[in-house]
N, C-alpha and C. Protein backbone atom coordinates (compact mmCIF):
# COMPACT_ATOMS: atom_id res chain seq x y z
N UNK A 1 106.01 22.71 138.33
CA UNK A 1 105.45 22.88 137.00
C UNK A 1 104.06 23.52 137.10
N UNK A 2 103.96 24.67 136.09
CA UNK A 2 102.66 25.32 136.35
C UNK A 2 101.65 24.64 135.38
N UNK A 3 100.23 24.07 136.35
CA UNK A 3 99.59 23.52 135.48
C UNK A 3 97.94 24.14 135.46
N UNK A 4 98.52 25.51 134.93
CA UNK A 4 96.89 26.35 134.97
C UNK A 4 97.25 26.65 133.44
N UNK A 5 97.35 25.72 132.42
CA UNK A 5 97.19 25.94 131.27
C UNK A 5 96.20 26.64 130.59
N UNK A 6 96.23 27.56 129.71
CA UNK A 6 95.30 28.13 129.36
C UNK A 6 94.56 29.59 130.03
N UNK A 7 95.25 29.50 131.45
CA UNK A 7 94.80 30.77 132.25
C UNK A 7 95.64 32.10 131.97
N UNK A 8 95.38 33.10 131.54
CA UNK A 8 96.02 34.12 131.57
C UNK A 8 97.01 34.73 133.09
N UNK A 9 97.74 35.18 132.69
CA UNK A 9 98.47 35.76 133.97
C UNK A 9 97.73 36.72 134.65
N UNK A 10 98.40 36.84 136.16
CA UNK A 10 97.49 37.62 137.23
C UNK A 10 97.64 38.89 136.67
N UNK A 11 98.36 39.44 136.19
CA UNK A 11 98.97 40.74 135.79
C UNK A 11 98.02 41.08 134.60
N UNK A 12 97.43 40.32 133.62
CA UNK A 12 95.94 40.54 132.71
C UNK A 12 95.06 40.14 133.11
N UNK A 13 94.75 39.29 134.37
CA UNK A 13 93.38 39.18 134.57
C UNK A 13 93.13 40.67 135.59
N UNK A 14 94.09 41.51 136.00
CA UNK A 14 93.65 42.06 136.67
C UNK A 14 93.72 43.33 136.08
N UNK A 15 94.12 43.50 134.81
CA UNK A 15 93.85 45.10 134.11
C UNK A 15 92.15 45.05 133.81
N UNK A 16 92.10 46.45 134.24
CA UNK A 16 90.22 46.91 133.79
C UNK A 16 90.28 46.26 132.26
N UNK A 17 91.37 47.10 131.28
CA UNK A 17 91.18 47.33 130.13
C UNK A 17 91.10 46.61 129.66
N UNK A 18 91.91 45.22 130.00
CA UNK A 18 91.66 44.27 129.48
C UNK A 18 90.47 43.32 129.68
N UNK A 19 90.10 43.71 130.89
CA UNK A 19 88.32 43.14 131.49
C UNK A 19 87.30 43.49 130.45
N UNK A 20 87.43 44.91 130.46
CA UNK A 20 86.42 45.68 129.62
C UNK A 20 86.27 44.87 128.14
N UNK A 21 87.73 44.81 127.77
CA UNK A 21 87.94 44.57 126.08
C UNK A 21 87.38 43.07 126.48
N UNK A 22 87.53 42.29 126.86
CA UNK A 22 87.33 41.02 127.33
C UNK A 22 85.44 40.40 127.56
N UNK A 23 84.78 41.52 127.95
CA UNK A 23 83.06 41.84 128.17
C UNK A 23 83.41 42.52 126.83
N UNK A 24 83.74 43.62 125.99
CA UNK A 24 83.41 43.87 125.02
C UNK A 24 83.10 42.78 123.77
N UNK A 25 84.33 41.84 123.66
CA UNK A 25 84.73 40.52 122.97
C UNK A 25 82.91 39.84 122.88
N UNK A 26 82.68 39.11 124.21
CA UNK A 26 81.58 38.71 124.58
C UNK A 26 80.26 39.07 124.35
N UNK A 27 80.25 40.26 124.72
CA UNK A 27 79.22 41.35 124.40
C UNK A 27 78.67 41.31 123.02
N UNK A 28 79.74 41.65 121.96
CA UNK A 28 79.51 41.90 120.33
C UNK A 28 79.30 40.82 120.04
N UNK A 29 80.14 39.31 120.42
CA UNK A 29 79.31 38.19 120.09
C UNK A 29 78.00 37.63 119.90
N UNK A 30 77.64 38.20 121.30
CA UNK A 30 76.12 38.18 121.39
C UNK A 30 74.93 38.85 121.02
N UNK A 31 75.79 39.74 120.81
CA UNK A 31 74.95 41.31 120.05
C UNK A 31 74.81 40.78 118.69
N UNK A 32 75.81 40.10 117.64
CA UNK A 32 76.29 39.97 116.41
C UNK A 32 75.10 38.75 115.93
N UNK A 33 75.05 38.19 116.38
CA UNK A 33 74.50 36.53 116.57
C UNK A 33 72.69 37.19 116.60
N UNK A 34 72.38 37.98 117.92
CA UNK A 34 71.28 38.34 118.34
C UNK A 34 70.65 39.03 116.62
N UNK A 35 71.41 39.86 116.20
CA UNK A 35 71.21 40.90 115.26
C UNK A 35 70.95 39.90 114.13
N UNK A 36 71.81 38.81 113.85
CA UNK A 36 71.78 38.21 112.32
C UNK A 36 70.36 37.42 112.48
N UNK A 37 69.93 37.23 113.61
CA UNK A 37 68.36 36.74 113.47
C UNK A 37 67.55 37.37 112.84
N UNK A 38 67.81 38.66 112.95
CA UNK A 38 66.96 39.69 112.60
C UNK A 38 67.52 40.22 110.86
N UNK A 39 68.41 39.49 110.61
CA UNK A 39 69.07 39.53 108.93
C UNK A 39 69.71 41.31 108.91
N UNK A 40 70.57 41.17 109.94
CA UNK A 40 70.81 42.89 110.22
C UNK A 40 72.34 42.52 110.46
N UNK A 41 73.16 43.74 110.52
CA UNK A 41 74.51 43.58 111.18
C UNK A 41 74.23 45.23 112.37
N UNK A 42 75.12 45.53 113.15
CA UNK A 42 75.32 46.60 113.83
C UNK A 42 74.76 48.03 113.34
N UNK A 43 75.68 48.55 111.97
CA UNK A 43 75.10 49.19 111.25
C UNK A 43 73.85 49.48 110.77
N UNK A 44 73.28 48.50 110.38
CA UNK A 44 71.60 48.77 110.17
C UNK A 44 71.11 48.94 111.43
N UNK A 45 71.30 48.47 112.32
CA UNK A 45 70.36 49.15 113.70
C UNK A 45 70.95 49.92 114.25
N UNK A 46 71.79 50.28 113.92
CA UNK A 46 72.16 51.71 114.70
C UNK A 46 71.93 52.84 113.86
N UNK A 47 71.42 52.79 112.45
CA UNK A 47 70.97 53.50 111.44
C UNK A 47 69.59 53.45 111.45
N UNK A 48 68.75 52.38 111.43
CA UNK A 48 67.54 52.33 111.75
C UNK A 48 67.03 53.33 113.36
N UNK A 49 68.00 52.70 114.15
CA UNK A 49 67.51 53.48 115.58
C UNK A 49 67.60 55.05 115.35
N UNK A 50 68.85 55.27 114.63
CA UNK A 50 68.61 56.92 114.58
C UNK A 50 68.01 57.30 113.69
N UNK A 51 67.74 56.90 112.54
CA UNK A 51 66.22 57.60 112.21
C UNK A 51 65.38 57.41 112.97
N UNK A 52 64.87 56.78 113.80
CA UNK A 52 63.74 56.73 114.20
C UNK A 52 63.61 57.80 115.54
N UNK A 53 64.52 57.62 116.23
CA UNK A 53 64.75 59.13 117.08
C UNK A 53 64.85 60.24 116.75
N UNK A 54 65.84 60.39 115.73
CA UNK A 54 65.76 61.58 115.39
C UNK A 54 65.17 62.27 114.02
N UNK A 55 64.81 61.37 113.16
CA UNK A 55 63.75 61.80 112.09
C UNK A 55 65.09 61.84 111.01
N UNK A 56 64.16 61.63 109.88
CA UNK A 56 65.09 62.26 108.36
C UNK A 56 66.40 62.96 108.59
N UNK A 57 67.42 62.24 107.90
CA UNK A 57 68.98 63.19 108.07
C UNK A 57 69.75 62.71 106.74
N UNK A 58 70.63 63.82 106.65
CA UNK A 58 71.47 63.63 105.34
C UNK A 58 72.82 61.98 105.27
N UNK A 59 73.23 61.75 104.91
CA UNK A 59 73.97 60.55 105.39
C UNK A 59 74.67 60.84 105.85
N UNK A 60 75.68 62.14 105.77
CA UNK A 60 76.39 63.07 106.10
C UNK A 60 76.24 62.67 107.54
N UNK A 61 74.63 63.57 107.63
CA UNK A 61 74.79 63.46 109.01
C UNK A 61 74.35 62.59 109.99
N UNK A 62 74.01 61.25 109.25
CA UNK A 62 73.67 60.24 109.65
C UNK A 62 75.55 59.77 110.75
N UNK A 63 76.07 59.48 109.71
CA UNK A 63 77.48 59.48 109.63
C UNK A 63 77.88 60.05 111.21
N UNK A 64 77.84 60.73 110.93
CA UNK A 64 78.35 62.08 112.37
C UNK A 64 77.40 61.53 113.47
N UNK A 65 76.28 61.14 113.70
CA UNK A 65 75.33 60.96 114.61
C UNK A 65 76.01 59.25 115.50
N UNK A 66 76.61 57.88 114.19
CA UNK A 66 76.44 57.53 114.44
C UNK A 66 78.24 56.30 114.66
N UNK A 67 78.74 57.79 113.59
CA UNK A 67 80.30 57.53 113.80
C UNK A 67 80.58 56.53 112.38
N UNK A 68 79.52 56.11 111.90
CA UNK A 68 79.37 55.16 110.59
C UNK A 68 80.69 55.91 109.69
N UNK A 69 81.85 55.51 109.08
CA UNK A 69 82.10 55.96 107.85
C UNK A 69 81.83 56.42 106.81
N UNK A 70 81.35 57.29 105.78
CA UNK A 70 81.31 57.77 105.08
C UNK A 70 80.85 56.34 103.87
N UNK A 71 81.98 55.64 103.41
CA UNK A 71 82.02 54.49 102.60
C UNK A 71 81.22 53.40 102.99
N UNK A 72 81.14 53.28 104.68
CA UNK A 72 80.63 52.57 104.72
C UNK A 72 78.35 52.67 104.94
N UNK A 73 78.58 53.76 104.75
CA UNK A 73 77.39 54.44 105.07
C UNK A 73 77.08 54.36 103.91
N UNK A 74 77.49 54.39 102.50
CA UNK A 74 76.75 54.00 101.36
C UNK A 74 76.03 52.57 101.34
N UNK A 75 77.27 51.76 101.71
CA UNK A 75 76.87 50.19 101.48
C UNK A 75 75.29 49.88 102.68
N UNK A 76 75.75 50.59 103.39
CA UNK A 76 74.42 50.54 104.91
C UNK A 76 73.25 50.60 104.34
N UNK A 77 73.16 51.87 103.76
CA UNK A 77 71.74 52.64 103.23
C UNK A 77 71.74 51.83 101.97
N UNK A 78 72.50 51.46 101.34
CA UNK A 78 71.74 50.59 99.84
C UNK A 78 71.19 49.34 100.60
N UNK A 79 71.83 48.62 101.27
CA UNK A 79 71.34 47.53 101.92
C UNK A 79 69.92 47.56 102.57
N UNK A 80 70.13 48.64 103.26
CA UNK A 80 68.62 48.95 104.44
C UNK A 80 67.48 49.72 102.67
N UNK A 81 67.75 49.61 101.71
CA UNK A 81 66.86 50.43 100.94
C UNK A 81 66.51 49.12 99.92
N UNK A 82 67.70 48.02 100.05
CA UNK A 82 67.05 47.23 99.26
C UNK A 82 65.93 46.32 99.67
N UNK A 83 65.53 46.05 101.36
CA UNK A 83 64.99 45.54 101.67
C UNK A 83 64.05 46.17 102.33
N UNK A 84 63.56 47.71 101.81
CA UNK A 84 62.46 48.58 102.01
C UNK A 84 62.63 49.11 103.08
N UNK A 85 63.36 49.42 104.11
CA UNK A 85 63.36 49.97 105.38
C UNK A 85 63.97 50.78 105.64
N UNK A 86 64.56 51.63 104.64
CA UNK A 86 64.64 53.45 104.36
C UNK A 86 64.36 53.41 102.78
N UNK A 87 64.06 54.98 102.71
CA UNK A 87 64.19 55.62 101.65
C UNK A 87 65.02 56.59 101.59
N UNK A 88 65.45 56.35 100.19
CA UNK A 88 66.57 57.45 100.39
C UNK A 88 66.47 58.58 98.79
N UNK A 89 65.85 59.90 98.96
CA UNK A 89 65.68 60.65 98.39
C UNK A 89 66.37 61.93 98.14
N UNK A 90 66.59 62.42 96.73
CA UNK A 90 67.58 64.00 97.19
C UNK A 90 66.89 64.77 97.89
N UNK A 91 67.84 65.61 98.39
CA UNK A 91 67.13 66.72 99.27
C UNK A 91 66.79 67.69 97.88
N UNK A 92 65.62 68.43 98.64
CA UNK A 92 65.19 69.25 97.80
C UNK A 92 66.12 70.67 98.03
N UNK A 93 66.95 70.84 98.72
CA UNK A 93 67.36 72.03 98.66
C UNK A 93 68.79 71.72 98.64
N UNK A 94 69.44 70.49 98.35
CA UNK A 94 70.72 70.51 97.54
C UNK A 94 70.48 68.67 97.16
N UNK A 95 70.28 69.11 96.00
CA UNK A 95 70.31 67.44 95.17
C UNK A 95 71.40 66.85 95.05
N UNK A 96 72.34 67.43 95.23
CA UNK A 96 73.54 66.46 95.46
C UNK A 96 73.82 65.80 97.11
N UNK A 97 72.70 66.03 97.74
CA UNK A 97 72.50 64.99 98.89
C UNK A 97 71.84 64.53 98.68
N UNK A 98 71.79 63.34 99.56
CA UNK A 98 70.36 62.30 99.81
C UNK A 98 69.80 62.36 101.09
N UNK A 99 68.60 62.57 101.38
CA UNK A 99 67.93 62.33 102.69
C UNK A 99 67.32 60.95 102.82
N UNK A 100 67.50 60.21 104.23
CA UNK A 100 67.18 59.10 103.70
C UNK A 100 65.87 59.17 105.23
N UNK A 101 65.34 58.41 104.94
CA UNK A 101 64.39 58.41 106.17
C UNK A 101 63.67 56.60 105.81
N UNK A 102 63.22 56.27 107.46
CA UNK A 102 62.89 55.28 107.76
C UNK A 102 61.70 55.02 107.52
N UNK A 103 61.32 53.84 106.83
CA UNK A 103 59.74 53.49 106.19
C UNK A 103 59.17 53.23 107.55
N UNK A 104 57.82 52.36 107.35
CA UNK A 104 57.12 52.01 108.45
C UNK A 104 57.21 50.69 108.44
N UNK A 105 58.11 49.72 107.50
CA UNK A 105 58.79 48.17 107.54
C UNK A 105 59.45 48.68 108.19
N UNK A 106 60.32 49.89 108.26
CA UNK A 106 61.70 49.57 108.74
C UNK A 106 61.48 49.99 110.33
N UNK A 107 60.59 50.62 110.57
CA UNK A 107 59.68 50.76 112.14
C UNK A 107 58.99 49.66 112.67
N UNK A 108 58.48 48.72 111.65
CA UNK A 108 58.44 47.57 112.50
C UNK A 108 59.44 46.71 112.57
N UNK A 109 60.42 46.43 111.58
CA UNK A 109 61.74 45.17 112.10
C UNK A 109 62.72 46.32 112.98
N UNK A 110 62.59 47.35 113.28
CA UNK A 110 63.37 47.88 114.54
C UNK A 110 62.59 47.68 115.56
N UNK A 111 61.65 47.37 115.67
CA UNK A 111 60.73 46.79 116.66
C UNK A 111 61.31 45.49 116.87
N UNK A 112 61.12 44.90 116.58
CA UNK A 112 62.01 43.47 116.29
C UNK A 112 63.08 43.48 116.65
N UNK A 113 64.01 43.90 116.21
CA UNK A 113 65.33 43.94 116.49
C UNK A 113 65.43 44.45 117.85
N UNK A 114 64.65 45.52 118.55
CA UNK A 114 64.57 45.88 119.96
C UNK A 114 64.42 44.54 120.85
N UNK A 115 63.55 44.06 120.50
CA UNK A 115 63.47 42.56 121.14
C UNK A 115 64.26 41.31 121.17
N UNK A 116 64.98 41.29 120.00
CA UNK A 116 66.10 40.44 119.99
C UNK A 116 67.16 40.99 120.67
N UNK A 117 67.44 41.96 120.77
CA UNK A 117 68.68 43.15 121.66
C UNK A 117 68.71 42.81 122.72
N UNK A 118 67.29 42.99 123.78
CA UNK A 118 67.23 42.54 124.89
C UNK A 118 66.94 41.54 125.63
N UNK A 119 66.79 40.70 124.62
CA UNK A 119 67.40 38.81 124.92
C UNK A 119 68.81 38.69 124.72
N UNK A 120 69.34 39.50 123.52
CA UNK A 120 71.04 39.18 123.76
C UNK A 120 71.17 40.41 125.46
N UNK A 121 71.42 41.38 125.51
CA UNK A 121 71.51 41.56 126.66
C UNK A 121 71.26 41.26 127.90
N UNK A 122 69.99 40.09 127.78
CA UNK A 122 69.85 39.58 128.82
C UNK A 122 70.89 38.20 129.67
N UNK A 123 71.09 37.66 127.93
CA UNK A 123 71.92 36.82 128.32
C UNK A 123 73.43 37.25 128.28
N UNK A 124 74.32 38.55 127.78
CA UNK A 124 74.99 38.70 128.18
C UNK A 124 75.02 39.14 130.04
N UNK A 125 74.38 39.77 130.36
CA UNK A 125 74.29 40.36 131.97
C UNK A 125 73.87 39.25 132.27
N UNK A 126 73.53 37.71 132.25
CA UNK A 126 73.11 36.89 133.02
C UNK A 126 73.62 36.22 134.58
N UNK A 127 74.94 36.64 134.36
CA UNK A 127 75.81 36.30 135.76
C UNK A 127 75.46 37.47 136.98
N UNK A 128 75.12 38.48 136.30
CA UNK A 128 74.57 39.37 137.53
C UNK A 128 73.05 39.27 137.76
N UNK A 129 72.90 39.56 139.18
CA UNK A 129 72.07 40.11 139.37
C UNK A 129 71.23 41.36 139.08
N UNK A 130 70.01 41.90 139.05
CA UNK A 130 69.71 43.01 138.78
C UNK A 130 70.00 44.06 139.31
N UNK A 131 70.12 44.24 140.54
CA UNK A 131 71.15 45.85 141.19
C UNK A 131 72.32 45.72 140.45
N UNK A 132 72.96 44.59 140.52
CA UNK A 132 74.59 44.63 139.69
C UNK A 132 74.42 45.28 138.11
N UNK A 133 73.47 44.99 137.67
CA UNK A 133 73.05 45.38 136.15
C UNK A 133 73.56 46.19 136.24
N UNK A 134 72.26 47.08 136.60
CA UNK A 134 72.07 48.55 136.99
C UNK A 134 73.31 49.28 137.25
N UNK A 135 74.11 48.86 138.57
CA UNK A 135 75.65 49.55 138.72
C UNK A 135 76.43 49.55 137.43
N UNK A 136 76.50 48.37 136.81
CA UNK A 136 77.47 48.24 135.76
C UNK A 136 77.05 49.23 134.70
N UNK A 137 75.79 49.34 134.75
CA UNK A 137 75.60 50.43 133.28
C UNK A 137 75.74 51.78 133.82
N UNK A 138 75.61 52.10 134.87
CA UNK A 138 76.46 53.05 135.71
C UNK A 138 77.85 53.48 135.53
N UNK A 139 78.13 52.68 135.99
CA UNK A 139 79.97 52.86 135.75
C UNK A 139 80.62 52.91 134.07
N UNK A 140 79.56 52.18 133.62
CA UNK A 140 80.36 52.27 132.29
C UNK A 140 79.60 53.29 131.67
N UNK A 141 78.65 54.08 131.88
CA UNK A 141 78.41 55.12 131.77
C UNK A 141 79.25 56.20 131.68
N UNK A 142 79.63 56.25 133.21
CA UNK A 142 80.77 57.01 133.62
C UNK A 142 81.98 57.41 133.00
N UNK A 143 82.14 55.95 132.25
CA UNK A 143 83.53 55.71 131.56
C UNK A 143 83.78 56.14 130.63
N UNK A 144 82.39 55.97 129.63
CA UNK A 144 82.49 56.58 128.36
C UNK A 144 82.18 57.82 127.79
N UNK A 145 81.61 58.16 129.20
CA UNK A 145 81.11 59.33 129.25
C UNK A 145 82.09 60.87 128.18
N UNK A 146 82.00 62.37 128.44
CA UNK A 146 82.68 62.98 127.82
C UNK A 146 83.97 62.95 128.83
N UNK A 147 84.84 63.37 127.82
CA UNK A 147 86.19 63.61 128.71
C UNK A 147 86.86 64.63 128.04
N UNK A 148 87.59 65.41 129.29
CA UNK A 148 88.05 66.57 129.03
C UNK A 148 88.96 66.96 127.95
């Protein structure tokens, strides 16, 4: 009688994909949790971060930069505008867009949120060591990298 209840079979503990999806699972937990401290979900900091790198953009091309949906890129930017940390204005050279750009609240709670990020990342990578870090963001570099 097999009494490793609860253990997955050798045949899924040993697919990558399912490893990966498995650290992904974990990962967003901690990411998700880390972020709601900061009264944020994914979306707002990954909208906040790219304005701030890359300056003022249409939502359009917010969208495209950051893979955000279209639909869901409305609800993002009303959210991040109701609590002052973009503005979102027509463009002057087609008013039927909006340019939205990042206040200087919304430059400091991405400050913030940078810091809560890398306490959740710290404690996700906590089982490794620091060379291991390092490799792992390597390889999964690699992985996600472009492909042909």
């Amino acid at each position: 009688m097999d009494t490793s209840e609860g253990k997955p079979p050798e045949r899924l503990r040993m697919l990558p994909s399912r490893l990966t999806n498995q650290a992904a699972l974990t990962a967003n937990r901690i990411v998700d949790q880390a972020l709601a401290k900061g009264g944020v979900r994914r979306y707002h900091y990954a909208l906040l971060a790219t304005l701030e790198e890359f300056g003022p953009a249409s939502q359009a091309g917010l969208g495209r930069r950051t893979g955000i949906d279209r639909s869901d890129m409305v609800a993002t930017v009303n959210e991040l505008a109701e609590k002052g940390l973009v503005n979102r204005e027509p463009d002057p050279e087609d008013r039927r867009r909006n340019i939205i750009t990042i206040t200087s609240g919304g430059r400091r709670h991405l400050t913030e949120l940078d810091r809560l990020l890398a306490d959740a990342q710290d404690e996700f990578l906590s089982p490794l060591p620091a060379a291991d870090r390092r490799h792992l963001i390597d390889l999964l570099t690699r992985l996600v990298g472009e492909r042909p």
